[in-house]
Protein backbone atom coordinates (compact mmCIF):
# COMPACT_ATOMS: atom_id res chain seq x y z
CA UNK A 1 -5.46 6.14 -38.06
CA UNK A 2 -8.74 3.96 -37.31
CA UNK A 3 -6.58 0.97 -36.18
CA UNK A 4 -4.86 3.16 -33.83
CA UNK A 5 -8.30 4.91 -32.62
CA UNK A 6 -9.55 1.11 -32.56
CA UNK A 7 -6.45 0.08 -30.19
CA UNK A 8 -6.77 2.60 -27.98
CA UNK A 9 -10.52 1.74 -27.87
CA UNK A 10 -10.13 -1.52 -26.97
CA UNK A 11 -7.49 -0.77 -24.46
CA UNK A 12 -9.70 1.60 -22.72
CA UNK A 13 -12.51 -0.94 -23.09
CA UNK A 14 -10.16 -3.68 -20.99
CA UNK A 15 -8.73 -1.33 -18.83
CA UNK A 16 -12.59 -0.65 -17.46
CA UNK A 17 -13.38 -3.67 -17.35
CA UNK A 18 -10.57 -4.78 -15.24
CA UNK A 19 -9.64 -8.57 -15.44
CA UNK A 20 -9.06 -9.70 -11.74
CA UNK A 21 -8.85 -13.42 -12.76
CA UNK A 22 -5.51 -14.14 -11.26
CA UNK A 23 -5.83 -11.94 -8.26
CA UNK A 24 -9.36 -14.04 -7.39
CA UNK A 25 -7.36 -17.17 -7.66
CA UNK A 26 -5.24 -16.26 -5.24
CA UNK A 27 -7.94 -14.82 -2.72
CA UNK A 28 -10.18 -17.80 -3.52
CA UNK A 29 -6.67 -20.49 -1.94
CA UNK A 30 -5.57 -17.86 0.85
CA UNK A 31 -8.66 -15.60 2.25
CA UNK A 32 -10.34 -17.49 4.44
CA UNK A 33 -13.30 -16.71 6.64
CA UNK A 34 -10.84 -16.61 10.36
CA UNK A 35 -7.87 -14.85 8.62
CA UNK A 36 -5.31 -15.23 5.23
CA UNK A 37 -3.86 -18.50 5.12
CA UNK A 38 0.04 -16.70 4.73
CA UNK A 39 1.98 -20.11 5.23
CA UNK A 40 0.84 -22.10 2.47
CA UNK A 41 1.04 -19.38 0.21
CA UNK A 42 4.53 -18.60 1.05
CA UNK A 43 5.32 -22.04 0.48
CA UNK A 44 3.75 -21.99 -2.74
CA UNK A 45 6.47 -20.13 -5.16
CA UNK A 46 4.20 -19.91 -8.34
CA UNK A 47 1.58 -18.19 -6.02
CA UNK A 48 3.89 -15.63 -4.51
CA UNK A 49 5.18 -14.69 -7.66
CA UNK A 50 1.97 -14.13 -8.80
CA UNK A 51 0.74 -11.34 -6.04
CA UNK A 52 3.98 -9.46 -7.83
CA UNK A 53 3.25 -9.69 -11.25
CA UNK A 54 -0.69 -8.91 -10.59
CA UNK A 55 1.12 -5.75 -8.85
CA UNK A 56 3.90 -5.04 -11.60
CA UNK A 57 0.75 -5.39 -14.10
CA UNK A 58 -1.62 -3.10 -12.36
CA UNK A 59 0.87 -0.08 -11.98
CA UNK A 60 0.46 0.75 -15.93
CA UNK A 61 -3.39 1.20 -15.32
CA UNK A 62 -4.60 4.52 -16.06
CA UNK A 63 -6.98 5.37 -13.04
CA UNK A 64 -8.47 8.27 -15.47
CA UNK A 65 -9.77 5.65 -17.78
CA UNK A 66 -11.58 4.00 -15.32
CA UNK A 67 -15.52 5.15 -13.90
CA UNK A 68 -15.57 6.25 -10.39
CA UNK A 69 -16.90 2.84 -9.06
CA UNK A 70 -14.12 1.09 -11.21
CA UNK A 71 -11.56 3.53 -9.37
CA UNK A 72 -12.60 3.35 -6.45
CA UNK A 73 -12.69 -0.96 -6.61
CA UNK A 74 -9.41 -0.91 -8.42
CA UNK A 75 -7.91 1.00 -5.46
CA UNK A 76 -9.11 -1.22 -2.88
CA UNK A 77 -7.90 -3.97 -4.36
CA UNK A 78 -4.39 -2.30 -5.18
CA UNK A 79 -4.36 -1.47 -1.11
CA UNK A 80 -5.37 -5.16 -0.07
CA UNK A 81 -2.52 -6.65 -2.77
CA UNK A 82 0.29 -4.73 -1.63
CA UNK A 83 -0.24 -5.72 1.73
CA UNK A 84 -0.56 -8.69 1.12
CA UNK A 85 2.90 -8.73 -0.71
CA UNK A 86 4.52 -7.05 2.01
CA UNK A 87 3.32 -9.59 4.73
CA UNK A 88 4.66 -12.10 2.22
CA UNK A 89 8.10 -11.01 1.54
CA UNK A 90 8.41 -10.52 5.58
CA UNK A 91 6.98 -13.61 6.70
CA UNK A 92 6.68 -15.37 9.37
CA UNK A 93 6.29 -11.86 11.43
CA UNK A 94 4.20 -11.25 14.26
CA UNK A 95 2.63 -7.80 13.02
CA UNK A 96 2.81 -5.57 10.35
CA UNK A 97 3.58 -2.72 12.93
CA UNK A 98 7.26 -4.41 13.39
CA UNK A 99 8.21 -3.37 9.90
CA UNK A 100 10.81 -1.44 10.05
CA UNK A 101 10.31 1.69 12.81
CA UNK A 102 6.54 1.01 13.78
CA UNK A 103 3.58 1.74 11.41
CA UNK A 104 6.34 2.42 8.87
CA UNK A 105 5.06 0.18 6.66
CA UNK A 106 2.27 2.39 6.24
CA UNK A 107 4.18 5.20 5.15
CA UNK A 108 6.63 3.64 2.85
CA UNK A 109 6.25 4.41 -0.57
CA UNK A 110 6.79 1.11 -2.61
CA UNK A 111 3.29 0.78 -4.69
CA UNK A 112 4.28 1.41 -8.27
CA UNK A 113 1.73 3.65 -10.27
CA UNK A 114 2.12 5.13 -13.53
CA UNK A 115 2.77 8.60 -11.98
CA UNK A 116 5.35 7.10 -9.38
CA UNK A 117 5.34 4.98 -6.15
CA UNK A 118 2.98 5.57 -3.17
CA UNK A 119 2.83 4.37 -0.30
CA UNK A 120 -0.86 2.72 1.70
CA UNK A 121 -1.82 5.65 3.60
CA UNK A 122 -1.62 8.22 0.48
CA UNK A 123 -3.65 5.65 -1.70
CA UNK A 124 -5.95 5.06 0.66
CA UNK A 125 -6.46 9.02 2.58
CA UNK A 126 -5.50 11.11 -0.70
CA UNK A 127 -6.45 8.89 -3.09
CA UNK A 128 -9.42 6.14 -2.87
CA UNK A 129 -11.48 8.20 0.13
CA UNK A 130 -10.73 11.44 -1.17
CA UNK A 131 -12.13 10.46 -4.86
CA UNK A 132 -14.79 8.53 -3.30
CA UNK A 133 -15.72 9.21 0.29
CA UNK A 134 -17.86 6.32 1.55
CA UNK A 135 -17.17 5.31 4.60
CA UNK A 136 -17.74 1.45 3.93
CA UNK A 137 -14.45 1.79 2.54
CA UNK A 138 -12.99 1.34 6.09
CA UNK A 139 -15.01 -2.22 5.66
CA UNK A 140 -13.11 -2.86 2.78
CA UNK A 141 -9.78 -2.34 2.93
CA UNK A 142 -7.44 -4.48 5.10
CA UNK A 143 -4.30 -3.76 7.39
CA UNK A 144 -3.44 -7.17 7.90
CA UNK A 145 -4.15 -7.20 11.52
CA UNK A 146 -6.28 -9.42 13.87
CA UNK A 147 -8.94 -6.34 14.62
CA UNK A 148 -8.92 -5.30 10.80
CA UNK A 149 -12.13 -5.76 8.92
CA UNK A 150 -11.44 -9.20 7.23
CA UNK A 151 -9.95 -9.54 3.66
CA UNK A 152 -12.86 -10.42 1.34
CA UNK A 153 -12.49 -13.73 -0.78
CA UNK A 154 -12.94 -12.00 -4.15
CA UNK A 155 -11.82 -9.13 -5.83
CA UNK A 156 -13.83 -5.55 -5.63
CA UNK A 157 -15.80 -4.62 -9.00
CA UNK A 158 -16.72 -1.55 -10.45
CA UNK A 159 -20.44 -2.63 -11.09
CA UNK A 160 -20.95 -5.14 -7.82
CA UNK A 161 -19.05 -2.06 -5.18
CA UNK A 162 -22.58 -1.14 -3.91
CA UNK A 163 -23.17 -4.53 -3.21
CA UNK A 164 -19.85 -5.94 -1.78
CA UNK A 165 -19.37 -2.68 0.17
CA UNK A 166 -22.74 -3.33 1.97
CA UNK A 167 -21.52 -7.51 2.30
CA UNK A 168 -18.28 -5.80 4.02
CA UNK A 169 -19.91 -3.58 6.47
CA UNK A 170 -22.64 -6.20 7.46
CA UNK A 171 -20.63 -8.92 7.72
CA UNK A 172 -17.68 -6.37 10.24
CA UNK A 173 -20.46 -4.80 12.47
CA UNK A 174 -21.60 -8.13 13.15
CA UNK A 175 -18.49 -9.64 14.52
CA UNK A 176 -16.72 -9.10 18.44
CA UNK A 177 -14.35 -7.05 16.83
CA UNK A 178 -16.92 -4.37 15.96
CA UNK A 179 -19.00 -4.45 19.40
CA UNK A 180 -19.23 -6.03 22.31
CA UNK A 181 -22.09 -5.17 24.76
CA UNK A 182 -21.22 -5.97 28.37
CA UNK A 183 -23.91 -4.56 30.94
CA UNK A 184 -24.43 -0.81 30.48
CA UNK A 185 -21.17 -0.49 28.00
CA UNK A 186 -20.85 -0.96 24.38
CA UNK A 187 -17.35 -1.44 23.50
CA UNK A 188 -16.53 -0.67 19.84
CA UNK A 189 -13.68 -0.88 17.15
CA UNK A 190 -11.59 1.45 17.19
CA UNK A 191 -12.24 2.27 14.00
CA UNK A 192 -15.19 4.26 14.83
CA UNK A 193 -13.42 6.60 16.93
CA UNK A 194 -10.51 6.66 14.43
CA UNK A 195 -12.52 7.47 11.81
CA UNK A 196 -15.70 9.20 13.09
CA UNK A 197 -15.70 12.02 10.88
CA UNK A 198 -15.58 9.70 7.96
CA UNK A 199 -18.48 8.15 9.68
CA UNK A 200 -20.38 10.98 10.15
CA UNK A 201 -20.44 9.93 14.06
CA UNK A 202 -19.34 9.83 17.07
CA UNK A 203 -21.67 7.23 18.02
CA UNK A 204 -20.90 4.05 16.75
CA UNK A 205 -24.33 2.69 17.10
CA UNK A 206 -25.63 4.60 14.77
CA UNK A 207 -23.35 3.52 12.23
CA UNK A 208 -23.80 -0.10 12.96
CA UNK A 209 -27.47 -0.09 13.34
CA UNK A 210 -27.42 0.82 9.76
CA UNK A 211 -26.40 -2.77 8.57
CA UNK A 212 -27.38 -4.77 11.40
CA UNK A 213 -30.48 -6.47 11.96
CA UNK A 214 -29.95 -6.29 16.02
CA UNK A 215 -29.95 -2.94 16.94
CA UNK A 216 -27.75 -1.23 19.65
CA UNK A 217 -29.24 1.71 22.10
CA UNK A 218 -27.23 4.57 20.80
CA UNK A 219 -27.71 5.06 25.30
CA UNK A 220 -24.95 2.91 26.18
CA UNK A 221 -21.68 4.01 27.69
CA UNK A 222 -19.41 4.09 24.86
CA UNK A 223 -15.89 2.79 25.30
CA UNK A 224 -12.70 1.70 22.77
CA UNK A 225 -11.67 -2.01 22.10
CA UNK A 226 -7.83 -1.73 21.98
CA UNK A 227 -6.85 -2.79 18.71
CA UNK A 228 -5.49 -5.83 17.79
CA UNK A 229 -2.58 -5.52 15.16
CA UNK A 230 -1.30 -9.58 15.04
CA UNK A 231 -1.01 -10.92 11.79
CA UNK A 232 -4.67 -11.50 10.41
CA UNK A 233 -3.06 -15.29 10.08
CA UNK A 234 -5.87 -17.84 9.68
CA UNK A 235 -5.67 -21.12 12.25
C-alpha cells in the first residue's frame, strides 16, 4: 500500500513538473526568430518522429494533476505541437487555411487527450482561455501563419508563464505585424479586433501601450491589417 501511494506520488510529482526536454530540442533546431525552419525538419526523419511521440506521450497527462500555471503552459504547448505536426505531415503547403475545406484544420479533432481527441479551437476557446483567461495567451499560441504571433524558441513553464507571457506580448506589439502608424492611422493586427473582448478593448493602443516602451495615442484612426495566413516558414 505505501509503494503504491509512493508511485502515484512520484507520478504526480513528474507529471507537474513536466519534462519538455525533447520538445525544446526541437524548438531550439526549428523556431527561429523570422519563422519555423519546416524544410530541414521535414528532412530530418528522427526529428519528425519526434514531434509525434512528444504528442502520443503528452495525451496520457492528467491536466487535473497539474497547477493552473502548469495547465495553462502545458496547453499552450500542446496547441503549438500539434500544429506544428500538422504543417509537417502536409508539407510543402502554402497555408494552413488550404487544409482540407478552409480553416478546417482548426476544427478537426485529431489531438489525443486522455478523455478523447480535440481539435485547436476547443483546446484553445474551451479549454486553455476558459481555465485561464489572460489575454497574453493570444501572444502565445501560434497558427502557423505569417501575421501569427511568432512561435517561441522554448517550451512554456508552469513557474516562468508570467514571465514568458510578458516576453511574448512585448516582443508581438513591437513588430509591423502588430502596428503600423502611417500619418493620422494606426493600423493594427487583427487580432485586436478579433479578440477585443478578451482584451478588454476595443482600442488596441491601450493594449499595446501596456508592454511597449513607445507609446501610441489611443487618438489615432484605428484601422485592420488584413491578416496574413502563409506558412510562418523562416527564409
Amino acid at each position: 500500500m505505501k509503494l503504491a501511494l509512493l508511485t502515484l506520488t512520484l507520478l504526480s510529482l513528474c507529471v507537474s513538473a513536466q519534462d519538455y526536454t525533447s520538445y525544446n530540442q526541437l524548438l531550439a533546431k526549428y523556431a527561429k526568430v523570422n519563422g519555423v525552419d519546416y524544410k530541414t525538419w521535414v528532412a530530418n526523419k528522427s526529428d519528425k518522429e519526434s514531434i509525434n511521440q512528444i504528442l502520443k506521450d503528452w495525451s496520457v497527462i492528467d491536466r487535473a494533476k497539474l497547477s493552473k500555471n502548469e495547465r495553462a503552459a502545458f496547453r499552450i504547448n500542446l496547441y503549438n505541437a500539434a500544429m506544428a505536426s500538422v504543417v509537417l505531415k502536409k508539407y510543402p503547403l502554402k497555408s494552413v487555411t488550404k487544409i482540407g475545406i478552409p480553416f478546417s484544420v482548426f476544427k478537426r479533432s485529431f489531438i489525443a487527450t486522455p478523455a478523447g481527441k480535440i481539435s485547436l479551437d476547443t483546446l484553445e476557446k474551451k479549454q486553455l482561455l476558459k481555465d485561464f483567461p489572460d489575454p497574453r495567451v493570444h501572444f502565445a499560441v501560434n497558427c502557423a501563419s505569417v501575421s501569427c504571433p511568432p512561435l517561441r524558441n522554448q517550451a512554456f513553464t508552469g513557474p516562468e508563464l508570467d514571465q514568458q507571457l510578458n516576453e511574448q506580448a512585448k516582443q508581438f506589439v513591437s513588430s509591423k505585424h502588430a502596428v503600423r502608424i502611417k500619418g493620422g492611422t494606426a493600423e493594427y493586427s487583427s487580432l485586436f479586433d478579433w479578440y477585443k473582448k478578451d482584451f478588454g478593448s476595443s482600442n488596441p493602443a491601450e493594449i499595446i501601450n501596456k508592454y511597449s516602451d513607445k507609446k501610441i495615442s489611443t487618438k489615432l484612426k484605428v484601422k485592420w491589417i488584413k491578416y496574413d495566413w502563409n506558412l510562418n516558414e523562416s527564409h
